[in-house]
Protein backbone atom coordinates (compact mmCIF):
# COMPACT_ATOMS: atom_id res chain seq x y z
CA UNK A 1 9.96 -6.62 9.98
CA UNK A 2 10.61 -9.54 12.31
CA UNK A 3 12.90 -11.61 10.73
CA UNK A 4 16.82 -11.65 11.88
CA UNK A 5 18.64 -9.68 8.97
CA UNK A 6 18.23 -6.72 6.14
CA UNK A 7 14.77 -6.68 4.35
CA UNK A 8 15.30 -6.52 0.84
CA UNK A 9 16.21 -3.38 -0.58
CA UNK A 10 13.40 -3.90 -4.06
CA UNK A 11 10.41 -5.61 -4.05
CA UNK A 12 7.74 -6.96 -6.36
CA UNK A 13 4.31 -6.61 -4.70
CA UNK A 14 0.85 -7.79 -5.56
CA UNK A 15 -2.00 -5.82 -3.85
CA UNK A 16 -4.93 -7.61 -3.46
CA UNK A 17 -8.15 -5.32 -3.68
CA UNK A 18 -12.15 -6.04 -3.26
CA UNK A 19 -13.39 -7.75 -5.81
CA UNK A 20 -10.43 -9.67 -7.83
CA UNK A 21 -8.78 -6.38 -8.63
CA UNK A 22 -5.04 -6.57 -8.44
CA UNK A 23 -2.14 -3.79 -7.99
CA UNK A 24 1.11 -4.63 -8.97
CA UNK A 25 3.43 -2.66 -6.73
CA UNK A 26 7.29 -2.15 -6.44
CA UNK A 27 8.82 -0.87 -3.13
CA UNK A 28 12.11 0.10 -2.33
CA UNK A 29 13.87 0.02 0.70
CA UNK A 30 14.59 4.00 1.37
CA UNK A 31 15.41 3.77 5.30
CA UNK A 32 15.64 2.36 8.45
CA UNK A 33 13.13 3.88 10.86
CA UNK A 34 14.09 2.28 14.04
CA UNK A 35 15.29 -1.73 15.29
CA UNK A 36 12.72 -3.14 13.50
CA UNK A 37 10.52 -0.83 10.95
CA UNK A 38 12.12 -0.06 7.63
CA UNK A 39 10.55 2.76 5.31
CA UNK A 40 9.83 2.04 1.80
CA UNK A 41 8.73 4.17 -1.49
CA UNK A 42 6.18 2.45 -3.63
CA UNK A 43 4.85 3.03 -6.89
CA UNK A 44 2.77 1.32 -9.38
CA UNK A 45 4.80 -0.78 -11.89
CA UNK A 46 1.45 0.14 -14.84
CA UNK A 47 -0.03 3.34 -15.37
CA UNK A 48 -3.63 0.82 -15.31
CA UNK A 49 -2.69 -0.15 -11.85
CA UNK A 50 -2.54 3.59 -10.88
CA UNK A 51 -5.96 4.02 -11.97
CA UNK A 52 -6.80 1.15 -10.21
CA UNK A 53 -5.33 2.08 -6.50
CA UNK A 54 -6.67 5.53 -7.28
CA UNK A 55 -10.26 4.80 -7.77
CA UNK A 56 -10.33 2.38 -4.66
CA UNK A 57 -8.64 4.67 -2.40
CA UNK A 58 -11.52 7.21 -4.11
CA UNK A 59 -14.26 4.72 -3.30
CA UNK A 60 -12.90 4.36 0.29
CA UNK A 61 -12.82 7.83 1.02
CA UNK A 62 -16.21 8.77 -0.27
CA UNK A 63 -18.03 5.35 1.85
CA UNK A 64 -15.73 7.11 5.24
CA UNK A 65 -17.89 9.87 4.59
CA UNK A 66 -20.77 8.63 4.12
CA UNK A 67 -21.16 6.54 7.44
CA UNK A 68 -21.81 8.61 10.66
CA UNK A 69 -18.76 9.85 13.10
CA UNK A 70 -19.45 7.68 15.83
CA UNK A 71 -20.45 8.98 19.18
CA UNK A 72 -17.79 9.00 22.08
């Protein structure tokens, strides 16, 4: 958070996801982690977008798994 000021203490989110999938998100304001980063909690505002966030974050987590650790 950059700006001068308090962040908002409730948002309305939109999550944007691969292929035209949306995730509508609210977030509020639970903390203040240091002089600039502020901690939220978020949840889904539809029990649709849950399934939604949980399949991508499935689909992510298998494809990480899939590709080979690179080599150091």
């Amino acid at each position: 958070y950059a700006k001068a000021g308090t962040p908002a203490k409730d948002q309305l989110l939109q999550l944007m996801l691969p292929m035209e999938r949306r995730v509508q998100l609210r977030a509020c304001l639970v903390r203040r982690v240091d002089r600039r980063h502020y901690a939220y909690s978020v949840e889904t505002l539809h029990a649709e977008d849950e399934q939604t966030l949980r399949q991508y974050l499935f689909e992510q987590h298998s494809e990480h798994r899939q590709q080979p650790e690179a080599i150091a």
